[in-house]
C-alpha atoms as a PDB file:
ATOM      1  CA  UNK A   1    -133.274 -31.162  50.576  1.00  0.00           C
ATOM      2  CA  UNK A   2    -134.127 -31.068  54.456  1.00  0.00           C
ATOM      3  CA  UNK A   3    -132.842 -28.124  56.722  1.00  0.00           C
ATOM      4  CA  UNK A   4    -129.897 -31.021  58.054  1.00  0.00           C
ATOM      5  CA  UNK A   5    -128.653 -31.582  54.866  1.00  0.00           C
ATOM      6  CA  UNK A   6    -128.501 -27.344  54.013  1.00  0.00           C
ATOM      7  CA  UNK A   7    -126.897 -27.110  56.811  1.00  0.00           C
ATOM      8  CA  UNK A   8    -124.485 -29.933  56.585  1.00  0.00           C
ATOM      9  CA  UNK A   9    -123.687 -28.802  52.605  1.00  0.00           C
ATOM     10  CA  UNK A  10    -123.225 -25.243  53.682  1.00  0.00           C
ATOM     11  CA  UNK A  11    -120.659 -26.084  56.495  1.00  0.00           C
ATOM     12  CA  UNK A  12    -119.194 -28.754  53.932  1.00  0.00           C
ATOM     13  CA  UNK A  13    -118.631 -25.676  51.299  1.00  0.00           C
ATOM     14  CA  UNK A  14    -117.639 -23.015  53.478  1.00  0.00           C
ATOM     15  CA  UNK A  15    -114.706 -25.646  54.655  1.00  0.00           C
ATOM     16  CA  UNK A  16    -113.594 -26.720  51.339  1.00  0.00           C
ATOM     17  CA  UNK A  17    -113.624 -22.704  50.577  1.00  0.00           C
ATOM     18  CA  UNK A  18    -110.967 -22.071  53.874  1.00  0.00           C
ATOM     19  CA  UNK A  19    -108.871 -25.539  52.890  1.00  0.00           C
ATOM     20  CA  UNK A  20    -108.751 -24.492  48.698  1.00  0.00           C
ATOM     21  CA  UNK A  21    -108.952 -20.701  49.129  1.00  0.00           C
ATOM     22  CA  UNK A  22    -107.036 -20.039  52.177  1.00  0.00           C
ATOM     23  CA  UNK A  23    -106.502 -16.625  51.280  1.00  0.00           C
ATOM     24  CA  UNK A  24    -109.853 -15.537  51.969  1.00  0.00           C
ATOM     25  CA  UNK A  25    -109.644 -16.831  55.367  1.00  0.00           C
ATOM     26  CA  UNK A  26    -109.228 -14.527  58.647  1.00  0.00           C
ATOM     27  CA  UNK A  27    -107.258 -17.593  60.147  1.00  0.00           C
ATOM     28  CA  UNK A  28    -104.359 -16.582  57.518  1.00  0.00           C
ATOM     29  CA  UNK A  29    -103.581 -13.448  59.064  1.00  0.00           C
ATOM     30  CA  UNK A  30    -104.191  -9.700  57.626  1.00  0.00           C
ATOM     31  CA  UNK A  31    -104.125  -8.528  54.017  1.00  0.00           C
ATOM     32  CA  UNK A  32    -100.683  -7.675  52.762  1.00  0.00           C
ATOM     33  CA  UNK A  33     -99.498  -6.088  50.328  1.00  0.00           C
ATOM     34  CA  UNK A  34     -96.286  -4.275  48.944  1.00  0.00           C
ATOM     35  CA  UNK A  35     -98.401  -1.585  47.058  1.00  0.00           C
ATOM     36  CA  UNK A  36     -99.469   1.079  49.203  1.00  0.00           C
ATOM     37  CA  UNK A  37    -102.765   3.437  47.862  1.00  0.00           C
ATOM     38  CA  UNK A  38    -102.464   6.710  48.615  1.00  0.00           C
ATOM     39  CA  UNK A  39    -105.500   8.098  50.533  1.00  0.00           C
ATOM     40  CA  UNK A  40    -106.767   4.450  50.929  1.00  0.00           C
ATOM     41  CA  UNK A  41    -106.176   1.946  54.139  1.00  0.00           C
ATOM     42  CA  UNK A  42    -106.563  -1.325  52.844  1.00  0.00           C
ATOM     43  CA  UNK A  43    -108.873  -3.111  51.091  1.00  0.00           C
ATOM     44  CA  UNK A  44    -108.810  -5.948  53.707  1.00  0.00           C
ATOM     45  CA  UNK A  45    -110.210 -10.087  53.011  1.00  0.00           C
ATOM     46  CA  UNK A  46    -112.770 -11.413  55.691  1.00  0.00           C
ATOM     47  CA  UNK A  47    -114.542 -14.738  55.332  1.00  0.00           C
ATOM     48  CA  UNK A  48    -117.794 -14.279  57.408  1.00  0.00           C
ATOM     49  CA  UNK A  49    -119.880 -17.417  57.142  1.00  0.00           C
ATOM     50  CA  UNK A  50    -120.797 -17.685  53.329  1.00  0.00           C
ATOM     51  CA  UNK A  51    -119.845 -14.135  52.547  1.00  0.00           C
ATOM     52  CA  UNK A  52    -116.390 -12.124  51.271  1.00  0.00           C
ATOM     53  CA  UNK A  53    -116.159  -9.067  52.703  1.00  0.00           C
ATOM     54  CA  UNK A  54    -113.655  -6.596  51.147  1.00  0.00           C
ATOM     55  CA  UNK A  55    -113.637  -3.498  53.292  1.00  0.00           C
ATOM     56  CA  UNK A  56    -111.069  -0.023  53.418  1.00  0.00           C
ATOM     57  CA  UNK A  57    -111.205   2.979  54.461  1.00  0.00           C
ATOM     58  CA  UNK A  58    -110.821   6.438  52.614  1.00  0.00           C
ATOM     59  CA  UNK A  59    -108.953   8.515  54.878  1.00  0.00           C
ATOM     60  CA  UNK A  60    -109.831  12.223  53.109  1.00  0.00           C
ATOM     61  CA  UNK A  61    -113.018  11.447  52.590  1.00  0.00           C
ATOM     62  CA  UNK A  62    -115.773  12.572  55.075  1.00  0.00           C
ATOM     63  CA  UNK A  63    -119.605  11.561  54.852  1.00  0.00           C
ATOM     64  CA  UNK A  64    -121.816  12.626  57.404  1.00  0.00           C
ATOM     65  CA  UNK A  65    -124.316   9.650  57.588  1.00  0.00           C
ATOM     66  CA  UNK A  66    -124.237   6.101  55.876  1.00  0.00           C
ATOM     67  CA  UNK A  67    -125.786   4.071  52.491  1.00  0.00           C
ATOM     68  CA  UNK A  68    -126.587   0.532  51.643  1.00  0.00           C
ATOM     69  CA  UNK A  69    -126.430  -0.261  47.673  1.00  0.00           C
ATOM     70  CA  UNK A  70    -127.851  -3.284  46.389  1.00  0.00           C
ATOM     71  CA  UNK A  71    -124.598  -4.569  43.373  1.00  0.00           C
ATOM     72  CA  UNK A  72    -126.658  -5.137  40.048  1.00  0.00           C
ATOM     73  CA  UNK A  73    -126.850  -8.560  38.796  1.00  0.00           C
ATOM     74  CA  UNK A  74    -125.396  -9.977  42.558  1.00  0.00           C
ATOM     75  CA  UNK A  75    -128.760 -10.884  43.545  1.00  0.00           C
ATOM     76  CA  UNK A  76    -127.476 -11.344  47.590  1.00  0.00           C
ATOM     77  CA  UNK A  77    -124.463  -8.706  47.591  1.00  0.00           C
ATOM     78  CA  UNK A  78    -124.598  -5.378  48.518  1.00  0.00           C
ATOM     79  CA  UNK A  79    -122.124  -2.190  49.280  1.00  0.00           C
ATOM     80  CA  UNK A  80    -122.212  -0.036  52.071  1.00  0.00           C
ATOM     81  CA  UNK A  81    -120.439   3.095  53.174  1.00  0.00           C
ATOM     82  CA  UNK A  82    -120.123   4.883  56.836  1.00  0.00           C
ATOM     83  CA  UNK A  83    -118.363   7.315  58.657  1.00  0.00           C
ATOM     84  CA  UNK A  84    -115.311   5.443  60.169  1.00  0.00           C
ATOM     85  CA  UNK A  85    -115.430   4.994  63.697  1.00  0.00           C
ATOM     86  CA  UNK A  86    -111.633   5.000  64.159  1.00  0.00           C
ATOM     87  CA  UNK A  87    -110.691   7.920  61.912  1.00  0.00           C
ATOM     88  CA  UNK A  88    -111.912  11.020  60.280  1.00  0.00           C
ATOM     89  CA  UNK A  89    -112.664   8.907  57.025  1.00  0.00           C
ATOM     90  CA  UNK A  90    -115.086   6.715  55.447  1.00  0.00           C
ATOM     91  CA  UNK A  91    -115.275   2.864  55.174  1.00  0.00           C
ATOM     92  CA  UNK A  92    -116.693   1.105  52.821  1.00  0.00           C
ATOM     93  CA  UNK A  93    -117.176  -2.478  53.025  1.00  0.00           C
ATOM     94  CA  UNK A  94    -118.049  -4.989  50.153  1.00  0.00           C
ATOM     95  CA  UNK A  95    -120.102  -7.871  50.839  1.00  0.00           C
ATOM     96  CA  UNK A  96    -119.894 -10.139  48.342  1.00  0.00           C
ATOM     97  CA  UNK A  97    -122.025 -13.715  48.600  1.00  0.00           C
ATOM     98  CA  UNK A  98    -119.928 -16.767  47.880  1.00  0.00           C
ATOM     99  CA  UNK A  99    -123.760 -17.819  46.499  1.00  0.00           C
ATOM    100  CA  UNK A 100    -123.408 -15.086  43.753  1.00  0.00           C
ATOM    101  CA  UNK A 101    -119.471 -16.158  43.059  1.00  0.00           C
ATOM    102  CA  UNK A 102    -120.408 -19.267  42.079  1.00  0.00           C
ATOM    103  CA  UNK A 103    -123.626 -18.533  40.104  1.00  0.00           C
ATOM    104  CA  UNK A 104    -122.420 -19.469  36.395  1.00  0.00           C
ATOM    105  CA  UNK A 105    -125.161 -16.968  34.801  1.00  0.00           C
ATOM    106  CA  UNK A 106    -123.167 -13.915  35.987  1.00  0.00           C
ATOM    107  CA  UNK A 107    -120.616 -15.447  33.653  1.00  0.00           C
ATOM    108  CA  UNK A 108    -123.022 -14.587  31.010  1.00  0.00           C
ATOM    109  CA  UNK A 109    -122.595 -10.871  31.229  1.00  0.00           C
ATOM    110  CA  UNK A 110    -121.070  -8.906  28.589  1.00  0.00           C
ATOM    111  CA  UNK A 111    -116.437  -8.708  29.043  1.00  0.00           C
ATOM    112  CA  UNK A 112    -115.343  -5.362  30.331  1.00  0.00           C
ATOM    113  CA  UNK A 113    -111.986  -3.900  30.164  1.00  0.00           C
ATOM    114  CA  UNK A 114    -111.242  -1.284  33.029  1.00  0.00           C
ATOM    115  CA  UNK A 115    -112.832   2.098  33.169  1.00  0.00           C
ATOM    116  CA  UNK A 116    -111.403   4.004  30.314  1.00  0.00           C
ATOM    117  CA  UNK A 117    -110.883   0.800  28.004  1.00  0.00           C
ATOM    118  CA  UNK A 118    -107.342  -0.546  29.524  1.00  0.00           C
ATOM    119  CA  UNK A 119    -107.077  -3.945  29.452  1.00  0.00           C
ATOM    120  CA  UNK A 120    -107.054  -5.793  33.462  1.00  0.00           C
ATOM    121  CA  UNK A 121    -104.032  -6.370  34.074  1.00  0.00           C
ATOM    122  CA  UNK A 122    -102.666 -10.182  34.342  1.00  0.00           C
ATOM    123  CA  UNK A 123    -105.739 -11.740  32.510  1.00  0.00           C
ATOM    124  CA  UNK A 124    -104.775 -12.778  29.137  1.00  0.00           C
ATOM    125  CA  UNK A 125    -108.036 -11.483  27.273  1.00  0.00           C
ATOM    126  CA  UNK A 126    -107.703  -7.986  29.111  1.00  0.00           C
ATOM    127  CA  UNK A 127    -111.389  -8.309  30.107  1.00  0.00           C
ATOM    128  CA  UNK A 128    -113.976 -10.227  32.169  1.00  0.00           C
ATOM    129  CA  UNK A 129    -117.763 -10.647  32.341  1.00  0.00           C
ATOM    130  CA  UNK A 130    -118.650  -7.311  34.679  1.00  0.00           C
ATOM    131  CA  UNK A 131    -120.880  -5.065  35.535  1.00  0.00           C
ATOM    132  CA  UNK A 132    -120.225  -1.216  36.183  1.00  0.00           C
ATOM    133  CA  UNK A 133    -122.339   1.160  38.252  1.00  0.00           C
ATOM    134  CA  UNK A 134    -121.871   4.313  40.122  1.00  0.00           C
ATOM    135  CA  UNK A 135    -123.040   5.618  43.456  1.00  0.00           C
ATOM    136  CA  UNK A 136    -122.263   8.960  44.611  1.00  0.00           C
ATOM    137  CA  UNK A 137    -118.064   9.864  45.093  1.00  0.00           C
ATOM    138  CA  UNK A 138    -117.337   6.822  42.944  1.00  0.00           C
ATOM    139  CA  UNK A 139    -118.065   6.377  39.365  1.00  0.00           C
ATOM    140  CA  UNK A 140    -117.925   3.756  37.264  1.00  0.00           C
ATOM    141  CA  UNK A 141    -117.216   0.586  40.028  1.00  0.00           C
ATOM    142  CA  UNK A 142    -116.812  -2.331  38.446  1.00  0.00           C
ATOM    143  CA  UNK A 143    -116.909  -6.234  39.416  1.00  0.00           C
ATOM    144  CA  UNK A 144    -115.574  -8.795  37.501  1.00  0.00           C
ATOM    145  CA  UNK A 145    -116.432 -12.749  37.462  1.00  0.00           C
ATOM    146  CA  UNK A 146    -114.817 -15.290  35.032  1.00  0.00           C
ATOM    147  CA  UNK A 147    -113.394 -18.766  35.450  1.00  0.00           C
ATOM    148  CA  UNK A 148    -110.254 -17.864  37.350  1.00  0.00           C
ATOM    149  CA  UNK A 149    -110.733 -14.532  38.881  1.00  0.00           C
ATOM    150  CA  UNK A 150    -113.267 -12.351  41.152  1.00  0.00           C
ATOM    151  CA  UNK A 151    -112.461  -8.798  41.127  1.00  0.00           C
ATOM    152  CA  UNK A 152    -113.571  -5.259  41.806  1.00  0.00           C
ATOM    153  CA  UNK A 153    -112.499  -1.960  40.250  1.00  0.00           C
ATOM    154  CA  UNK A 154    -112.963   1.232  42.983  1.00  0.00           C
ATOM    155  CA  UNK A 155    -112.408   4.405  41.992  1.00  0.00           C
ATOM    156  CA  UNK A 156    -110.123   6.803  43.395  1.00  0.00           C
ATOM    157  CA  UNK A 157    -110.137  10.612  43.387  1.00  0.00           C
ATOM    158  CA  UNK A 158    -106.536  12.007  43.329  1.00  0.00           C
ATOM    159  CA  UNK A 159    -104.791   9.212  42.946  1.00  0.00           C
ATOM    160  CA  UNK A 160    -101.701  10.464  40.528  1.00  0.00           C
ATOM    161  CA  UNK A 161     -99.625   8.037  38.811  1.00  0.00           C
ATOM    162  CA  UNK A 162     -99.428   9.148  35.380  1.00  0.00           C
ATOM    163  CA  UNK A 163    -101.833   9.071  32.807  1.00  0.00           C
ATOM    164  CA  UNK A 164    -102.260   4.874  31.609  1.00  0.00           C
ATOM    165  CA  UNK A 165    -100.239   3.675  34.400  1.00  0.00           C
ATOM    166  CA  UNK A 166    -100.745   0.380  36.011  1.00  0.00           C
ATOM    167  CA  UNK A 167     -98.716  -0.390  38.580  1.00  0.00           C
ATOM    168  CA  UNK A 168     -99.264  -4.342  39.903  1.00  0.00           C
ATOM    169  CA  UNK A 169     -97.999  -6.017  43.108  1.00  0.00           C
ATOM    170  CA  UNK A 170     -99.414  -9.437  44.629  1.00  0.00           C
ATOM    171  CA  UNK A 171    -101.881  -9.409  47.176  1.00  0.00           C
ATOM    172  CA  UNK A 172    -101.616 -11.679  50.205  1.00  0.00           C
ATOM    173  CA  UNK A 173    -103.789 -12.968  53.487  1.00  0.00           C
ATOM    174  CA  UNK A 174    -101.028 -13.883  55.295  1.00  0.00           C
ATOM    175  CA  UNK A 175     -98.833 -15.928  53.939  1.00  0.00           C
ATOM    176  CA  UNK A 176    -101.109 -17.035  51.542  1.00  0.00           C
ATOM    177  CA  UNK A 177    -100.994 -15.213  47.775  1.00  0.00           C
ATOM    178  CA  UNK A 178    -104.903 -14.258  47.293  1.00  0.00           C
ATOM    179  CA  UNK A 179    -104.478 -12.612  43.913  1.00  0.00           C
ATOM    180  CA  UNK A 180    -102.914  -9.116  41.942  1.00  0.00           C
ATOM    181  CA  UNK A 181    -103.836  -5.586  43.586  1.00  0.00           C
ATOM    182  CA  UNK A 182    -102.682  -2.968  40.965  1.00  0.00           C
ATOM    183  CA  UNK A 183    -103.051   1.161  40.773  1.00  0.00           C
ATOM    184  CA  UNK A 184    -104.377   2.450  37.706  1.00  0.00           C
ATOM    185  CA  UNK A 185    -104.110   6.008  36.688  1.00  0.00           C
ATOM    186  CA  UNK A 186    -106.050   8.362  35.439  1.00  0.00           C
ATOM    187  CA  UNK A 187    -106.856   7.634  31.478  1.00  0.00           C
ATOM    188  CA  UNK A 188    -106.829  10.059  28.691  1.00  0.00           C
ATOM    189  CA  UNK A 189    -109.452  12.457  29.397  1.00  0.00           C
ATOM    190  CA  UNK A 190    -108.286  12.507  33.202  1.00  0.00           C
ATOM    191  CA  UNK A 191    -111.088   9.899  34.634  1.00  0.00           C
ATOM    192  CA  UNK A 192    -111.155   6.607  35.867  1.00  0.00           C
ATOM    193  CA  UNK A 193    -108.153   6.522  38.232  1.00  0.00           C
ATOM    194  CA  UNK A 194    -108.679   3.699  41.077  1.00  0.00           C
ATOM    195  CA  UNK A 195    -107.180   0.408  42.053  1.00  0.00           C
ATOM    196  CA  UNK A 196    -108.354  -2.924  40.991  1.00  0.00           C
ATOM    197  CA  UNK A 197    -108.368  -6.116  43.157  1.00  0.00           C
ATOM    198  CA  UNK A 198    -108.507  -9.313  41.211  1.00  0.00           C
ATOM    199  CA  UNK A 199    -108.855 -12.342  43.498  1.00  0.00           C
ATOM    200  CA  UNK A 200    -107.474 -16.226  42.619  1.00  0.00           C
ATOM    201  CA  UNK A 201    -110.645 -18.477  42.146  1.00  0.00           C
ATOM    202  CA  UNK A 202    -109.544 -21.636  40.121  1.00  0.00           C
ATOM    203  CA  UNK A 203    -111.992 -23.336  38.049  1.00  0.00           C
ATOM    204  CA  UNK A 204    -111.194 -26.456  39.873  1.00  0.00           C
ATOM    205  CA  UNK A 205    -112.741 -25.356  43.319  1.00  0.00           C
ATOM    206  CA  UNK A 206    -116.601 -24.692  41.326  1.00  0.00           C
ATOM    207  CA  UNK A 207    -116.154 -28.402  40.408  1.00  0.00           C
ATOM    208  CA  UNK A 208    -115.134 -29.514  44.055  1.00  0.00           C
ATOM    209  CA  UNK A 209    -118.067 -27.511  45.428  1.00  0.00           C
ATOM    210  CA  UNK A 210    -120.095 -28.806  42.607  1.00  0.00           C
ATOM    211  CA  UNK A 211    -119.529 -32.224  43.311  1.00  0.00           C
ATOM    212  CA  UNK A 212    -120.240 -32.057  47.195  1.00  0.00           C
ATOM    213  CA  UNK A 213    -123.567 -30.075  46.461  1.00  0.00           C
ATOM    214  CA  UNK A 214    -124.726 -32.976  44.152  1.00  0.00           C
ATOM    215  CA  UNK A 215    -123.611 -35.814  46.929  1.00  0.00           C
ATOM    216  CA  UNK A 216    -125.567 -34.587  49.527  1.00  0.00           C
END
């Protein structure tokens, strides 16, 4: 395939991913939800050429310099946390390749329920092909990638719900419903309290992008 035709797929994919997926779109306004985190502004949805960028900050929590972390399997994604310019706290922003989204092998990996074994809430199975890691103030992070739904588990010192507790709301980008944000609490042994973000991505949009890939 010639550089043209890269470029003309790649500008053909990243506007069938702002007409189907509106949601993950600046163009549709800020991230809203109803469901406020405690100690957490945000997350926030950015569309930056092929890449989803999920970023919030942690308002009590203060790091004096900044980390990159490569995301296991997600051969072109990454993490990265700084000191927040425009507060005491710490951002962390998720960038996650659309290239990696669509890559059918990370459907392969092994179903996960969330930290502490509780099923995800609003996916029928209770678990989705994921991998887990941990870097340092946040243990056992978690992304998730099946037919319907892209997702990430962050952890969440403090947060104090009640032990098991899930508590879901809908997510939007503007007017547009992205997906489910939901609080989890702590679990038995008084670990793995965090929010999870699970993001709308419809089997139907692969085979759109699939198509237009193969025709050019």
């Amino acid at each position: 395939m010639t550089g043209k035709k890269i470029l003309k797929t790649r500008n053909l994919f990243l506007s069938l991913m702002l007409i189907v997926t509106a949601a993950f779109s600046t163009s549709c306004g800020e991230s809203s939800t109803q469901l406020e985190i405690p100690g957490v502004d945000g997350p926030q949805l950015t569309l930056e050429e092929d890449n989803l960028l999920i970023s919030m900050t942690f308002e009590n929590l203060q790091l004096d310099g900044g980390l990159r972390y490569a995301i296991p399997e997600y051969d072109n994604s990454y993490l990265e946390i700084s000191p927040d310019l425009s507060s005491a706290g710490t951002l962390m922003s998720i960038n996650v390749s659309l290239d990696d989204v669509f890559n059918d092998d990370l459907l392969l990996l092994d179903p996960q329920k969330l930290p502490g074994d509780r099923n995800l809430p609003g996916v029928a199975s209770g678990a989705l092909p994921a991998v887990a890691f941990s870097i340092p103030n946040w243990d056992n992070m978690t992304f998730y990638l099946g037919k319907k739904f892209f997702g990430v588990f962050v952890p969440v010192e403090g947060l104090d719900i009640g032990t098991n507790n899930i508590v879901t709301a809908r997510f939007y980008s503007g007017k547009v419903r992205a997906g489910n944000i939901s609080m989890v609490g702590a679990d038995e042994n008084g670990e793995n309290a965090g929010f999870v973000l699970l993001l709308d991505l419809s089997s139907s949009v692969k085979r759109r992008l699939k198509k237009i890939a193969k025709k050019y």
